[in-house]
C-alpha atoms as a PDB file:
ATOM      1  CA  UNK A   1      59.819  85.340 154.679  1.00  0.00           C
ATOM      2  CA  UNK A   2      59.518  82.881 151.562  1.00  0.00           C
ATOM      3  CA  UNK A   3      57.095  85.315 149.444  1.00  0.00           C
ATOM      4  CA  UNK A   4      59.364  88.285 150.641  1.00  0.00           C
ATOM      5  CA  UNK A   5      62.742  87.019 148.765  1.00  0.00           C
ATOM      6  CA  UNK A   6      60.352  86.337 145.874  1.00  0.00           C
ATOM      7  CA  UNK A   7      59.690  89.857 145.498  1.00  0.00           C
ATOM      8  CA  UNK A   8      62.977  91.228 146.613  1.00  0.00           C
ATOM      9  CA  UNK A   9      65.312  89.303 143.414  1.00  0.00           C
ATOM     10  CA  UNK A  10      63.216  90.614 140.294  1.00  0.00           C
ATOM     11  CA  UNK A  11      62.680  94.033 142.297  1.00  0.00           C
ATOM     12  CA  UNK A  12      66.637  94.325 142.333  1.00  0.00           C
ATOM     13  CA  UNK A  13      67.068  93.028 138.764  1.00  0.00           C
ATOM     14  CA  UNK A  14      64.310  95.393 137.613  1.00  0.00           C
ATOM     15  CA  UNK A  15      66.185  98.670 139.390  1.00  0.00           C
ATOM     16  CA  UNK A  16      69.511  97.661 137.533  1.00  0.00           C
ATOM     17  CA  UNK A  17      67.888  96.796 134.243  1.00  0.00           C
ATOM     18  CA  UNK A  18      66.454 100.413 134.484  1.00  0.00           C
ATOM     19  CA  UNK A  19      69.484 102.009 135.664  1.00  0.00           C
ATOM     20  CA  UNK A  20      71.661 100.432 132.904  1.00  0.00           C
ATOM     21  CA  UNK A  21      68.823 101.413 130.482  1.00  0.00           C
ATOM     22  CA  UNK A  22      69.468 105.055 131.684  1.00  0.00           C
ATOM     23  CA  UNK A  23      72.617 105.164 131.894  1.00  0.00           C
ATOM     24  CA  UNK A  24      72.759 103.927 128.221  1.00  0.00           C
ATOM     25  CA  UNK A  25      70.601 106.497 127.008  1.00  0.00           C
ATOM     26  CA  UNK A  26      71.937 109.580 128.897  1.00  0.00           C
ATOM     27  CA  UNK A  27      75.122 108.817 126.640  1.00  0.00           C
ATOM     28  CA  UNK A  28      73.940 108.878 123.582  1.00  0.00           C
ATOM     29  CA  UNK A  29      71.456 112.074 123.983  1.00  0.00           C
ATOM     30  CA  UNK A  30      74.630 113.989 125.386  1.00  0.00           C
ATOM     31  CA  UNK A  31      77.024 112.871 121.936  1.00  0.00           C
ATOM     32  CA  UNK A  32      78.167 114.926 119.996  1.00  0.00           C
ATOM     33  CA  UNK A  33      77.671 114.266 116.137  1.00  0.00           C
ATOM     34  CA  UNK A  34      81.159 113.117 114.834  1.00  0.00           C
ATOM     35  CA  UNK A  35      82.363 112.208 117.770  1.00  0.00           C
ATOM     36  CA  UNK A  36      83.593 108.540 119.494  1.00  0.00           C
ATOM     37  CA  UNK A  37      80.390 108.658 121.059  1.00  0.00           C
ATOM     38  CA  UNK A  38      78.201 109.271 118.216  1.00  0.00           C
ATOM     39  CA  UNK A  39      80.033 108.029 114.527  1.00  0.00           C
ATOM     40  CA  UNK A  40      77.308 109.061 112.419  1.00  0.00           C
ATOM     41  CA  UNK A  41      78.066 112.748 111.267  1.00  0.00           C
ATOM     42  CA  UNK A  42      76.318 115.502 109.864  1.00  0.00           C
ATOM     43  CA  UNK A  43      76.607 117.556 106.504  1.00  0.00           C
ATOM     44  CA  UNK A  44      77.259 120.626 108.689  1.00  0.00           C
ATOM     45  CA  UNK A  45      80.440 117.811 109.693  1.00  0.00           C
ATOM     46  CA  UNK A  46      81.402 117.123 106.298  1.00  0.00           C
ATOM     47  CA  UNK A  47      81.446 120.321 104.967  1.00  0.00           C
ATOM     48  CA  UNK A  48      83.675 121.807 107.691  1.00  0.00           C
ATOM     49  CA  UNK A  49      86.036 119.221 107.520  1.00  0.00           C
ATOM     50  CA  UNK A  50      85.913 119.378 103.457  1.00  0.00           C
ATOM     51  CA  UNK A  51      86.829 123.587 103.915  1.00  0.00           C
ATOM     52  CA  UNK A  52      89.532 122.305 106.270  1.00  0.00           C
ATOM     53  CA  UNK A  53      91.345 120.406 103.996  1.00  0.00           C
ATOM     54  CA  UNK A  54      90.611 123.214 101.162  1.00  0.00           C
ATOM     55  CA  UNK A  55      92.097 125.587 103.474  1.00  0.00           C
ATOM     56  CA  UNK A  56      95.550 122.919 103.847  1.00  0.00           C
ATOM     57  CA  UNK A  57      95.754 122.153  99.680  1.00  0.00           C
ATOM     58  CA  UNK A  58      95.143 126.292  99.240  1.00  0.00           C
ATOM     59  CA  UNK A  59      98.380 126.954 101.134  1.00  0.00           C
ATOM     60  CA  UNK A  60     100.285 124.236 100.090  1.00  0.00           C
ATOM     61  CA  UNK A  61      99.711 125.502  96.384  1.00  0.00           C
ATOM     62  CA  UNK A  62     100.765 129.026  97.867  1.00  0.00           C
ATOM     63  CA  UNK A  63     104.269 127.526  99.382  1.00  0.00           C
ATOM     64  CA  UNK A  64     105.246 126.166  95.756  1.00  0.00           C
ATOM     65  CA  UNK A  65     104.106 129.687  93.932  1.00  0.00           C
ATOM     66  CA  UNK A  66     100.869 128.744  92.803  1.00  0.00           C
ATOM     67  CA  UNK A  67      99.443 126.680  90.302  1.00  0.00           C
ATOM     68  CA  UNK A  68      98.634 122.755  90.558  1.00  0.00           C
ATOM     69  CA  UNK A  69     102.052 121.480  91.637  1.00  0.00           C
ATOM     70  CA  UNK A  70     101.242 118.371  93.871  1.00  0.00           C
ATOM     71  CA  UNK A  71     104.107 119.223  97.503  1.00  0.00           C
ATOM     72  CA  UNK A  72     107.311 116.697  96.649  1.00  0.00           C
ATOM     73  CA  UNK A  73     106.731 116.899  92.774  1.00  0.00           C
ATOM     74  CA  UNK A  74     108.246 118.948  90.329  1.00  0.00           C
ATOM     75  CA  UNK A  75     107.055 121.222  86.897  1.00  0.00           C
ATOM     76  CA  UNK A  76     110.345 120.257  84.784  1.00  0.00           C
ATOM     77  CA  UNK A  77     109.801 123.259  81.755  1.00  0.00           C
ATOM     78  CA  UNK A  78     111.204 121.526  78.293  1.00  0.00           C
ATOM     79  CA  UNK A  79     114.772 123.277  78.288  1.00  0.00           C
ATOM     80  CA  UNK A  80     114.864 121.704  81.828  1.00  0.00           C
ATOM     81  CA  UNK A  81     113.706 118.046  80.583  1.00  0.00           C
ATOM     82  CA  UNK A  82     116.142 118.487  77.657  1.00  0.00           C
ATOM     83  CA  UNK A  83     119.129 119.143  79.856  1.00  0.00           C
ATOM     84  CA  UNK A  84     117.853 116.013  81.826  1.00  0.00           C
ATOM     85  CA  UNK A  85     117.184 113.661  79.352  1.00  0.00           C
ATOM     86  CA  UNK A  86     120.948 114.808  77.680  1.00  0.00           C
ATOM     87  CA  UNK A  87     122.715 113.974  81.577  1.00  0.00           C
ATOM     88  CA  UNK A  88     120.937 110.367  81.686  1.00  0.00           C
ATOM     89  CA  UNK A  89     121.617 109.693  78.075  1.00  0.00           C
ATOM     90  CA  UNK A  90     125.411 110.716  78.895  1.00  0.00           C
ATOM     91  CA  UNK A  91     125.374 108.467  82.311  1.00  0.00           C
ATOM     92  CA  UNK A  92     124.316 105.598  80.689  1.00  0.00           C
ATOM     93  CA  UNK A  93     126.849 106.075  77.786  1.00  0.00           C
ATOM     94  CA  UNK A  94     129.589 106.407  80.034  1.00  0.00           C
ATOM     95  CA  UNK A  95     128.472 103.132  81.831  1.00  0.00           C
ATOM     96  CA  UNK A  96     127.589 104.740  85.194  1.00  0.00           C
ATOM     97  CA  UNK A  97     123.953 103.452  84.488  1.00  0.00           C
ATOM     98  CA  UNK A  98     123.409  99.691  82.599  1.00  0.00           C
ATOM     99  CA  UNK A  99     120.154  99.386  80.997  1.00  0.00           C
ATOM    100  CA  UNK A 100     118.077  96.534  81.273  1.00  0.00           C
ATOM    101  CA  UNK A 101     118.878  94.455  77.993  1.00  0.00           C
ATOM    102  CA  UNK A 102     116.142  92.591  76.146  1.00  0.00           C
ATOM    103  CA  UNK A 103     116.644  88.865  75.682  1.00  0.00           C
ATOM    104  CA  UNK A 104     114.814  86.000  74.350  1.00  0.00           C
ATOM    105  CA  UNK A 105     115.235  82.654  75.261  1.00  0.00           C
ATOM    106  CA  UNK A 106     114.256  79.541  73.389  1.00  0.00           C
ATOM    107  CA  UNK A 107     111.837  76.947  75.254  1.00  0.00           C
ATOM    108  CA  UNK A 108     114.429  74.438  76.991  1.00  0.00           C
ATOM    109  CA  UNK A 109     117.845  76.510  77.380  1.00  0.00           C
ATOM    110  CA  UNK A 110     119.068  77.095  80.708  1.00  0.00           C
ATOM    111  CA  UNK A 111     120.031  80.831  81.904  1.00  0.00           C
ATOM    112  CA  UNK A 112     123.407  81.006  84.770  1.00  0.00           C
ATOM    113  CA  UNK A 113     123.347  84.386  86.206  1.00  0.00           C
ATOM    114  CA  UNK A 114     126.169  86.187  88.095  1.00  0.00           C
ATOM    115  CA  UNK A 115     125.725  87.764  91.194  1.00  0.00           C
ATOM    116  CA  UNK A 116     123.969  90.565  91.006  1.00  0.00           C
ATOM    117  CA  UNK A 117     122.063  90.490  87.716  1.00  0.00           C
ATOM    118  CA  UNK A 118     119.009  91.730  87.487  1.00  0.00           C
ATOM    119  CA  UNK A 119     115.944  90.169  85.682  1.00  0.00           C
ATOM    120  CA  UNK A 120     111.794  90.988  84.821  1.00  0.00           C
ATOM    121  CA  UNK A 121     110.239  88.122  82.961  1.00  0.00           C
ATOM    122  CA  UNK A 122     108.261  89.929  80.230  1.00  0.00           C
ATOM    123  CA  UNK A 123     106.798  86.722  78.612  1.00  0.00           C
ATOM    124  CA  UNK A 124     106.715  82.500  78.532  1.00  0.00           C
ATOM    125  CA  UNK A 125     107.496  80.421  81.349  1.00  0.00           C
ATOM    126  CA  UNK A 126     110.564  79.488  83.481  1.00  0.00           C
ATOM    127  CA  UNK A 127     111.229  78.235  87.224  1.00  0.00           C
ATOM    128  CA  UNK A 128     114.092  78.719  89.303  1.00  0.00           C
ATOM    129  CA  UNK A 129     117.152  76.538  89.397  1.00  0.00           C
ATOM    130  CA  UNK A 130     118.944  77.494  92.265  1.00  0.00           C
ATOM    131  CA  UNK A 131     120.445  75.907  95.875  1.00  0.00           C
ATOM    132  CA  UNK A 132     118.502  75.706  99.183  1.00  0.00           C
ATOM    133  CA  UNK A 133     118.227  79.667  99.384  1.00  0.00           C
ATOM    134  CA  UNK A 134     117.011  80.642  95.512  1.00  0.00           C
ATOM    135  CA  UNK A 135     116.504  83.914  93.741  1.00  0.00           C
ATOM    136  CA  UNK A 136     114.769  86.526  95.384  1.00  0.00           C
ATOM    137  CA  UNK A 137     111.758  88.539  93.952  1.00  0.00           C
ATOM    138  CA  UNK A 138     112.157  92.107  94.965  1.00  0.00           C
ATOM    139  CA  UNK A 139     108.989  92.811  93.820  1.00  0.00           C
ATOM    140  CA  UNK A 140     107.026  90.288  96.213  1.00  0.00           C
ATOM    141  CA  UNK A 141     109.581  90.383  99.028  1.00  0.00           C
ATOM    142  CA  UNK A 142     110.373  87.039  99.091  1.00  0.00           C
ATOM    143  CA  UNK A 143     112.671  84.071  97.686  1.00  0.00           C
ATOM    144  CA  UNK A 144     111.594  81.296  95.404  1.00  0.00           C
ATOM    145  CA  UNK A 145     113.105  78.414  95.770  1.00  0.00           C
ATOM    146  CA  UNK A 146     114.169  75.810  93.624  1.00  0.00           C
ATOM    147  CA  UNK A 147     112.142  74.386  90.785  1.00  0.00           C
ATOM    148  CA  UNK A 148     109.441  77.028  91.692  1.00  0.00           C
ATOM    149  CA  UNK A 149     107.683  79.168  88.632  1.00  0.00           C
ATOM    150  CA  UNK A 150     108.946  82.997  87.951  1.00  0.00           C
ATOM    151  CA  UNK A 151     106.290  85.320  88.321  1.00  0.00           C
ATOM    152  CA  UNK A 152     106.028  87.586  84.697  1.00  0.00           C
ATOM    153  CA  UNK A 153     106.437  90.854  85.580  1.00  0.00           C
ATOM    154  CA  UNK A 154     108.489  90.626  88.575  1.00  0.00           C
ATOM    155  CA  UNK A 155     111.858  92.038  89.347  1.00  0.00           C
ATOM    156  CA  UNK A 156     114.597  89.013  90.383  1.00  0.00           C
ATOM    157  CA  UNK A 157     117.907  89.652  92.080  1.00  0.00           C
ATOM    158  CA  UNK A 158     120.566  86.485  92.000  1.00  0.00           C
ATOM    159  CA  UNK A 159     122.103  86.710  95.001  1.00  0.00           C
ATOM    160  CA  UNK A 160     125.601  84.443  94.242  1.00  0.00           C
ATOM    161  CA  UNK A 161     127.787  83.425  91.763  1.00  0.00           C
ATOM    162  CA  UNK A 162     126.619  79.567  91.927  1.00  0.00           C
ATOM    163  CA  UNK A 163     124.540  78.117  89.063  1.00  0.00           C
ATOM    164  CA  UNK A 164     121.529  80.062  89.968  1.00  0.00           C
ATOM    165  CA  UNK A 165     119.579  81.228  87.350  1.00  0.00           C
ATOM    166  CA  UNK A 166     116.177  79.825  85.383  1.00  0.00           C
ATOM    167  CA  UNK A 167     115.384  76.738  83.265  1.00  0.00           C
ATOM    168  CA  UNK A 168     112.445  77.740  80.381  1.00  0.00           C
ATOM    169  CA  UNK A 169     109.270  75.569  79.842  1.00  0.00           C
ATOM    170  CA  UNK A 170     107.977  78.168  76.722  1.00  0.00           C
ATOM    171  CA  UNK A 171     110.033  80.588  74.921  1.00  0.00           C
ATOM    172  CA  UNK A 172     110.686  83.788  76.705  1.00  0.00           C
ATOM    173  CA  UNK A 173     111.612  87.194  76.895  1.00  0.00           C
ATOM    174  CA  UNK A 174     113.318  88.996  79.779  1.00  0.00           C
ATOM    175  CA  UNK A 175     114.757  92.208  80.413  1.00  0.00           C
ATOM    176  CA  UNK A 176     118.030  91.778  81.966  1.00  0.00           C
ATOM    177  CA  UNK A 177     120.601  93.568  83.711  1.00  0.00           C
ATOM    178  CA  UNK A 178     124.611  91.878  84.830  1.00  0.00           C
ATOM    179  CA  UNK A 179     126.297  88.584  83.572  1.00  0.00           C
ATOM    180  CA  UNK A 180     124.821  85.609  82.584  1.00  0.00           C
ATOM    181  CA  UNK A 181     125.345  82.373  80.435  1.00  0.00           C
ATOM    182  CA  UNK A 182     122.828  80.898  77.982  1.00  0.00           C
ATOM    183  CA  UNK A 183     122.571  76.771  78.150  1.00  0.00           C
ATOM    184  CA  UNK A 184     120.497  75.130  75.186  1.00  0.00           C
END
């Protein structure tokens, strides 16, 4: 009975190490290339896919009349760009659009902003002098808090009218847009 059970275990473990080995390998001989199954893909794959996408652009081009025009973009011909150029140039002289102003800023002077300006730190240093809930950079998606650096490069919103603004370790330029006060 002893030597019996001794042969009985690895006979079992042998069948279901050869039926997993089958089972394994029956799956991958029946995958098709480029397929969950089977991830590697063939040239044949590429290439159909590649005449696919061909076919897609070619059609696209077709729906906007031809040419190279990329869907969602515009050819503006130069009457076209005059006439535009002529209405922003108008808006912003009529004050419906305020540039961004440059500014520099001696190392040591304080800026106050009002609510709502706008500002892009082109060059120098400054950090924030603000409450508990600080400027906000637009461009990272965040706030910086008090007596933290301005990233150059970056657009800042001031949220409120309430001493926020920047204190400057270098001299600086900004671009700025809405009310502020200069501090030396």
């Amino acid at each position: 009975m002893r030597q019996r059970k001794n042969i009985i275990y690895p006979a079992i473990i042998a069948v279901l190490a050869g039926l997993l080995i089958l089972s394994h390998l029956q799956t991958t001989a029946y995958a098709q290339p480029g397929t969950a199954n089977d991830p590697l893909v063939t040239q044949r794959y590429v290439n159909e896919r590649i005449a696919e996408l061909q076919a897609q652009i070619t059609a696209l081009q077709n729906q906007q009349g031809g040419g190279t025009n990329i869907p969602g973009t515009a050819t503006l011909s130069q009457a076209e760009r005059d006439a535009l150029i002529s209405e922003i140039t108008q808006a912003v002289t009529a004050g419906q659009v305020v540039p961004f102003t440059p500014l520099f800023v001696p190392r040591g002077s304080t800026l106050i902003a009002d609510a709502g300006a706008e500002f892009i730190l082109r060059s120098g240093t400054a950090t924030v002098i603000a409450g508990p809930n600080g400027l906000v950079d637009v461009t990272a998606g965040r706030d910086i808090g008090n007596g933290l650096p301005i990233s150059r490069n970056h657009l800042i919103l001031v949220p409120a009218t309430d001493g926020r603004g920047l204190l400057f370790a270098t001299d600086a330029w900004l671009m700025i847009k809405g009310g502020y006060v200069i501090a030396n």
